[in-house]
C-alpha atoms as a PDB file:
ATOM      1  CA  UNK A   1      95.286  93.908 100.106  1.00  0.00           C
ATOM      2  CA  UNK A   2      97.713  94.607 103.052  1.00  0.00           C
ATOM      3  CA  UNK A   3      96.225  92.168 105.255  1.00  0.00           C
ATOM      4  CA  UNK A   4      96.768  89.705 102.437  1.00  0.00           C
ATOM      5  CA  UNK A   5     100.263  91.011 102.022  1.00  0.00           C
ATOM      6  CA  UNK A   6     101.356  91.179 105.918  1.00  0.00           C
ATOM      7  CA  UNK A   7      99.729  87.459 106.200  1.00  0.00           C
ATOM      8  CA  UNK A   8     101.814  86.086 103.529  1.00  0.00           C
ATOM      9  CA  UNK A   9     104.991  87.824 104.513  1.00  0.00           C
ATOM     10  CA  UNK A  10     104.361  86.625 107.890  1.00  0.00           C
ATOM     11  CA  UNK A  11     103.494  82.965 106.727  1.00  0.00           C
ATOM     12  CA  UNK A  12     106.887  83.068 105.074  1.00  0.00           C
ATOM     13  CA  UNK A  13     108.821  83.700 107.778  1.00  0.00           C
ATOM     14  CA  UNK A  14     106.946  81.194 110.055  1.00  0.00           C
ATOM     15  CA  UNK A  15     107.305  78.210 107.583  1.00  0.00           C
ATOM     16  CA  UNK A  16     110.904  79.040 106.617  1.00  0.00           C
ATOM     17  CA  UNK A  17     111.947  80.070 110.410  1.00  0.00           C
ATOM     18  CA  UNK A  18     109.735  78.981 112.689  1.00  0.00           C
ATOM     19  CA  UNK A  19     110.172  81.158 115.937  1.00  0.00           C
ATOM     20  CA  UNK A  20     108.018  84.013 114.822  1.00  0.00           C
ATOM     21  CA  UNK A  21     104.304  84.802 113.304  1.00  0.00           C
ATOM     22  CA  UNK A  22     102.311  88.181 113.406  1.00  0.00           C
ATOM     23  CA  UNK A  23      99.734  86.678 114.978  1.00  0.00           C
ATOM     24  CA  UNK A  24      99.049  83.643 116.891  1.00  0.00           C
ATOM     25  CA  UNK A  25      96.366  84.389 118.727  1.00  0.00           C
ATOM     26  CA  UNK A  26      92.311  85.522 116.602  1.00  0.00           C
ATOM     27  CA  UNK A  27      92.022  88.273 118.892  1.00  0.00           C
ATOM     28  CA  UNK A  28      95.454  89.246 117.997  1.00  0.00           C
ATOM     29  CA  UNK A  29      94.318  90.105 114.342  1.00  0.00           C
ATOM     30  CA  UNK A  30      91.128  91.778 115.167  1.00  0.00           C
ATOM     31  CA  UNK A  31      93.211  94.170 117.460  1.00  0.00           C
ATOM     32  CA  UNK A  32      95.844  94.988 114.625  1.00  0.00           C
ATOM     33  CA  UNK A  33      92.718  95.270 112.236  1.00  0.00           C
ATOM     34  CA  UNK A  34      91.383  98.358 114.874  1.00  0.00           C
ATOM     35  CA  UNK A  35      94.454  99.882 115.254  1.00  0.00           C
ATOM     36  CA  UNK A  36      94.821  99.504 111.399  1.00  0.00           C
ATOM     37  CA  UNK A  37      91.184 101.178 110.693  1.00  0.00           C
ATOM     38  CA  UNK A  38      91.952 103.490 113.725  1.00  0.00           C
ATOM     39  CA  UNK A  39      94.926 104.647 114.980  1.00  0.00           C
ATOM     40  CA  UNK A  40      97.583 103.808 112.208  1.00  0.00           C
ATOM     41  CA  UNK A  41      94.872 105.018 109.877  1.00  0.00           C
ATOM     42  CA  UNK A  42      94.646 108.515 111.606  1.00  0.00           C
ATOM     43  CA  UNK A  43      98.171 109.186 111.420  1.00  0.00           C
ATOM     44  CA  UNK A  44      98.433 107.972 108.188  1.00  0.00           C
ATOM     45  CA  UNK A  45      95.524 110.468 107.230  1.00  0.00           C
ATOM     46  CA  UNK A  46      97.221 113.424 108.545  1.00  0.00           C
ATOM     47  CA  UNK A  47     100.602 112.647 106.240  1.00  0.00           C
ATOM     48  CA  UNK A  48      98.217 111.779 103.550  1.00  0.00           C
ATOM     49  CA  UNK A  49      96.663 115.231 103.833  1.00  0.00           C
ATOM     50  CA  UNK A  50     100.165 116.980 103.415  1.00  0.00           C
ATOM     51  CA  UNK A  51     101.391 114.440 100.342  1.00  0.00           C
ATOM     52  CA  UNK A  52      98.201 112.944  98.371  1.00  0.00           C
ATOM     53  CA  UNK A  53      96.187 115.943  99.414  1.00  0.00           C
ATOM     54  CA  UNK A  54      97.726 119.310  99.297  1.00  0.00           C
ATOM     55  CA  UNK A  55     101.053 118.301  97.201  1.00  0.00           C
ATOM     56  CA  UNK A  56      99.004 116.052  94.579  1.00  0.00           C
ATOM     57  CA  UNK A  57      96.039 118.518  93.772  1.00  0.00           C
ATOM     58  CA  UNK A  58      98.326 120.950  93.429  1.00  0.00           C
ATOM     59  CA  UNK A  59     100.798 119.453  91.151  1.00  0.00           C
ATOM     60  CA  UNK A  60      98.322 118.424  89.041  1.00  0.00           C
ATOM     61  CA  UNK A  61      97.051 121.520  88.234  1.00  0.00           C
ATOM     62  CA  UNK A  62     100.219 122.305  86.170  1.00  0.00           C
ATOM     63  CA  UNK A  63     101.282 118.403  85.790  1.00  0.00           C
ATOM     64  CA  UNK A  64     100.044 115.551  84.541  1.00  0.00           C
ATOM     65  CA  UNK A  65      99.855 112.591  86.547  1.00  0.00           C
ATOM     66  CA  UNK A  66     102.993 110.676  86.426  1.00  0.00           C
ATOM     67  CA  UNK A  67     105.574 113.206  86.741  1.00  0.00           C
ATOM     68  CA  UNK A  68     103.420 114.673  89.868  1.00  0.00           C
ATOM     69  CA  UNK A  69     103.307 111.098  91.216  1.00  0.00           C
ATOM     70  CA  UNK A  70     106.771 110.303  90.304  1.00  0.00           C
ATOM     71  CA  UNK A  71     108.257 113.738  92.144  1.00  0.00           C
ATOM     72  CA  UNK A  72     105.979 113.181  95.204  1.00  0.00           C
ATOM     73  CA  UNK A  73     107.265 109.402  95.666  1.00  0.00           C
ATOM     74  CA  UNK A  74     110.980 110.801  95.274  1.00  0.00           C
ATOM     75  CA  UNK A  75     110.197 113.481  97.883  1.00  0.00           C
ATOM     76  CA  UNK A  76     108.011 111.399 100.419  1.00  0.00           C
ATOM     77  CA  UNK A  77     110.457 108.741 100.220  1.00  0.00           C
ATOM     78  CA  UNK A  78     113.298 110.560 101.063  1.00  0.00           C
ATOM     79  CA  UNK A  79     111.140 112.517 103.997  1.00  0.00           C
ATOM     80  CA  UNK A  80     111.132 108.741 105.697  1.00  0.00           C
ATOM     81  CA  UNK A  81     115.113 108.330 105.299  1.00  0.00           C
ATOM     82  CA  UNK A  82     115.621 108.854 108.780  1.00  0.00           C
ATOM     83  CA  UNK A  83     113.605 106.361 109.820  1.00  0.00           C
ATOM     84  CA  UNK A  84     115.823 103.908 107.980  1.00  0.00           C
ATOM     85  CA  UNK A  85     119.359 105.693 109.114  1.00  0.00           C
ATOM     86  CA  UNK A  86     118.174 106.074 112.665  1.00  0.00           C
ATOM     87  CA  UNK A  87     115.497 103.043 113.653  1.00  0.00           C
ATOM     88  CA  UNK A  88     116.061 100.432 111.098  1.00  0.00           C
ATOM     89  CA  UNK A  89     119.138  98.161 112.224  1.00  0.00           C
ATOM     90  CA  UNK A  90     120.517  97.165 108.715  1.00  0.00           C
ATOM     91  CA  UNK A  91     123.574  94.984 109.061  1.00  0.00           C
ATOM     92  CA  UNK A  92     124.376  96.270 105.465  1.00  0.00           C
ATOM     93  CA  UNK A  93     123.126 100.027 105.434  1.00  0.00           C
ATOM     94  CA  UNK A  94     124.824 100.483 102.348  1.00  0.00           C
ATOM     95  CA  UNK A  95     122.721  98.119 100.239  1.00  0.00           C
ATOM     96  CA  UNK A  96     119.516  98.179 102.764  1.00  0.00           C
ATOM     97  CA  UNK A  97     118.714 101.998 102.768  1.00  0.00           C
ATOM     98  CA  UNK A  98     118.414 102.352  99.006  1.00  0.00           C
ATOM     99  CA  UNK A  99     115.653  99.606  98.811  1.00  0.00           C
ATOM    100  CA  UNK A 100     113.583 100.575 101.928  1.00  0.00           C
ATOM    101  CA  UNK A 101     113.821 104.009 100.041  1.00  0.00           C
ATOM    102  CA  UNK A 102     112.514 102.147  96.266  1.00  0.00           C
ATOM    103  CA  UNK A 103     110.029 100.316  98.841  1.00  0.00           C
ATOM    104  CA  UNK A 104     108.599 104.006  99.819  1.00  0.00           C
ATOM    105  CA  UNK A 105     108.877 104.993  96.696  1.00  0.00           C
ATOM    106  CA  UNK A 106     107.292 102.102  94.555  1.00  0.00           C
ATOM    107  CA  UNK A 107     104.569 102.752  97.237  1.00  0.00           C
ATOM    108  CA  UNK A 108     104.027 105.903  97.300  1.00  0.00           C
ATOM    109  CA  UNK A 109     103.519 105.543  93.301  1.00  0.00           C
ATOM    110  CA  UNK A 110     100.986 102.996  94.532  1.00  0.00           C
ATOM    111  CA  UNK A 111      99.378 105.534  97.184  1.00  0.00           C
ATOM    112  CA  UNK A 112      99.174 108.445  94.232  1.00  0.00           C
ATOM    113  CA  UNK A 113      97.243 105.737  91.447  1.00  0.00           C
ATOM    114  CA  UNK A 114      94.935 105.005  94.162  1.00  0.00           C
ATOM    115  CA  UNK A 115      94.330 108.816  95.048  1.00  0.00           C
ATOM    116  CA  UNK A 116      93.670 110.009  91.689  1.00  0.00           C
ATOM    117  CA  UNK A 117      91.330 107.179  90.780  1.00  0.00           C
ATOM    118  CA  UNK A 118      89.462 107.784  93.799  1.00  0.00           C
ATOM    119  CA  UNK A 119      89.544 111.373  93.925  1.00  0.00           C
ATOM    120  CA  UNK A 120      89.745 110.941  97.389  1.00  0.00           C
ATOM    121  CA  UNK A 121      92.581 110.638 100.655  1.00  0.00           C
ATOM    122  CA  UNK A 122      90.413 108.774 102.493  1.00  0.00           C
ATOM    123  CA  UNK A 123      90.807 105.248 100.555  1.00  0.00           C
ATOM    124  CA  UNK A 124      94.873 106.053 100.600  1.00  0.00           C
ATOM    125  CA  UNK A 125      94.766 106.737 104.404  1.00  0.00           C
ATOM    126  CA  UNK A 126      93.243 103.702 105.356  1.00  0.00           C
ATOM    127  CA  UNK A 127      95.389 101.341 102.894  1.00  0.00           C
ATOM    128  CA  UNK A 128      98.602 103.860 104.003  1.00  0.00           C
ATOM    129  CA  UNK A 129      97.738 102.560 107.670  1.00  0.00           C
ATOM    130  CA  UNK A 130      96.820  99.139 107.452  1.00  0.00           C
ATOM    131  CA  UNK A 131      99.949  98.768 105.156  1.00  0.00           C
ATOM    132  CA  UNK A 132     101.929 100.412 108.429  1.00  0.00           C
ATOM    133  CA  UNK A 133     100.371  97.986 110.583  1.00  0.00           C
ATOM    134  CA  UNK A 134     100.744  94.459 108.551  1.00  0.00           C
ATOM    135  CA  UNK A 135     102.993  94.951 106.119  1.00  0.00           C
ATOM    136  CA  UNK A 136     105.639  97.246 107.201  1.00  0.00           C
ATOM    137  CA  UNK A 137     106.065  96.120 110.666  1.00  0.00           C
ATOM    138  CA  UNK A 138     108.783  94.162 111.156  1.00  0.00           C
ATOM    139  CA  UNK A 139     109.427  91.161 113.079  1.00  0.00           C
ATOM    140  CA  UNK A 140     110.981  92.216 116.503  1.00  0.00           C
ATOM    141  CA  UNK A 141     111.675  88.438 117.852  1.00  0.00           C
ATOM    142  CA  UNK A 142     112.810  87.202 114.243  1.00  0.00           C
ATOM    143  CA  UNK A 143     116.231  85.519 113.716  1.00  0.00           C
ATOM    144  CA  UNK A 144     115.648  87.123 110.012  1.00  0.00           C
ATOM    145  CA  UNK A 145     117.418  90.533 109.504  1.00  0.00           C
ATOM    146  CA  UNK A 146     115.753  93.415 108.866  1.00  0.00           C
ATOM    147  CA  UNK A 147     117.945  93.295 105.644  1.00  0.00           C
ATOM    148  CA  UNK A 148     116.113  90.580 104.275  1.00  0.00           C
ATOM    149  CA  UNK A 149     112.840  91.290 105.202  1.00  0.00           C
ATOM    150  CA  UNK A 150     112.754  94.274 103.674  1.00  0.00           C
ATOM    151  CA  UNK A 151     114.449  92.853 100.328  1.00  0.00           C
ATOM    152  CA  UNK A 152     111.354  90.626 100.639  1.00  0.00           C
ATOM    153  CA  UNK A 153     108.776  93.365 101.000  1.00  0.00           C
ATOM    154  CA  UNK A 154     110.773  95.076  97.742  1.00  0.00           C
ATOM    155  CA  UNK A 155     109.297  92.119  95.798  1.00  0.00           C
ATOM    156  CA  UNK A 156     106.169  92.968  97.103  1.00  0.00           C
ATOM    157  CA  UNK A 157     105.831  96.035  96.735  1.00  0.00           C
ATOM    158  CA  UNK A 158     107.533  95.779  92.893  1.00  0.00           C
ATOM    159  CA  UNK A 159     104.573  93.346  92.082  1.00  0.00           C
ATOM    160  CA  UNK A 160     101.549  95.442  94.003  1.00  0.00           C
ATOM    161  CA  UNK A 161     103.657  98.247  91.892  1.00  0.00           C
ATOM    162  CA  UNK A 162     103.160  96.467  88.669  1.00  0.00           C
ATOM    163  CA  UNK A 163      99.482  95.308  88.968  1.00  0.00           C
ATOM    164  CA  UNK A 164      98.679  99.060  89.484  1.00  0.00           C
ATOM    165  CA  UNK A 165     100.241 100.395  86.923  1.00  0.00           C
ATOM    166  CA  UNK A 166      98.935  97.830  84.457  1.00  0.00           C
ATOM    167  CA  UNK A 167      95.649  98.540  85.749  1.00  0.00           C
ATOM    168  CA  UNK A 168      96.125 102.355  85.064  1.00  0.00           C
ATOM    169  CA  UNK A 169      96.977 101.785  81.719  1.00  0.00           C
ATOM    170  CA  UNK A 170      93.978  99.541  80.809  1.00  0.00           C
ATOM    171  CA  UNK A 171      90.336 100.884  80.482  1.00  0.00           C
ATOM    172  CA  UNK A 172      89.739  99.156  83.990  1.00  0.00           C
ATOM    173  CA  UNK A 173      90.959 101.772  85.429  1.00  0.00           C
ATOM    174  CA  UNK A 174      91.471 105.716  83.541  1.00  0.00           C
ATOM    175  CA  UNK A 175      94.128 108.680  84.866  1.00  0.00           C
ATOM    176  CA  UNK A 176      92.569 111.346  82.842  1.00  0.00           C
ATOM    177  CA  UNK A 177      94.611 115.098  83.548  1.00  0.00           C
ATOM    178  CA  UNK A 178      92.176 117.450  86.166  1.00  0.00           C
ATOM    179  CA  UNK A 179      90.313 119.472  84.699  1.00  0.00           C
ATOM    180  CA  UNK A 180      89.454 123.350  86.175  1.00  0.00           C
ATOM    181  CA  UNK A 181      85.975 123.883  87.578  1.00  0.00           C
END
């Protein structure tokens, strides 16, 4: 799903733009593909641990699912607001903060449907670090402000958003409250 997302933000920008694609090269993929499953993955893991891992389980002890996975999205995404003050360069910091911060957050709501279906941090590691490696990257030789890419990736992320939670409401997939061994 983030490979599909990162190539089609990516394709975007190279029809509408021209002067800049992810990739141009095969072998260019298959690297960001091993430092996706790899590297990105690992890091990912170890914030995964802390947030989907220790926070979730033991919120949902005394929660039930969407209040713990609504206060950890409002937390985590707050935890990444410096990396939007001090490393994103908004031309419009006023507007652009708030949505990276709904991106985080519509994510990390995302992130918590996928832990508590799988019962696991493992499948949210790996899609937390492939997301960081083709879908949240941004374009460093783009003529495209960060601005608008990330207004882009909002969409994105608001539809990903959606499908989840319709699939969490359907039979397809069940949120049931943990239960004490």
């Amino acid at each position: 799903m983030p490979i599909i997302m990162g190539i089609g933000l990516h394709i975007y920008f190279y029809v509408t733009h021209g002067d800049f694609f992810l990739i141009t090269k095969p072998l260019q993929f298959i690297a960001l593909l091993l430092i996706g499953l790899t590297i990105s993955a690992f890091s990912a893991l170890v914030e995964e641990v802390v947030w989907r891992g220790n926070y979730h389980y033991y919120l949902r002890q005394r929660f039930s699912f969407w209040p713990t996975a609504l206060f950890i999205g409002v937390i985590w995404s707050l935890w990444h607001l410096p990396i939007a003050v001090l490393y994103k360069s908004y031309t419009t910091p006023v507007l652009s903060v708030p949505v990276y911060l709904f991106i985080l957050f519509a994510l990390s709501l995302v992130l918590s449907i996928i832990r508590e279906v799988a019962q696991s941090i493992i499948p949210v590691a790996l899609l937390h670090g492939m997301m960081n490696v083709f879908y949240l990257s941004d374009g460093q030789q783009m003529s495209v402000t960060t601005d608008f890419q990330d207004w882009l990736k909002c969409i994105g992320i608001v539809l990903l958003c959606i499908v989840c939670i319709l699939l969490s409401r359907h039979k397809i997939v069940t949120i049931q409250k943990n239960k004490s061994v």
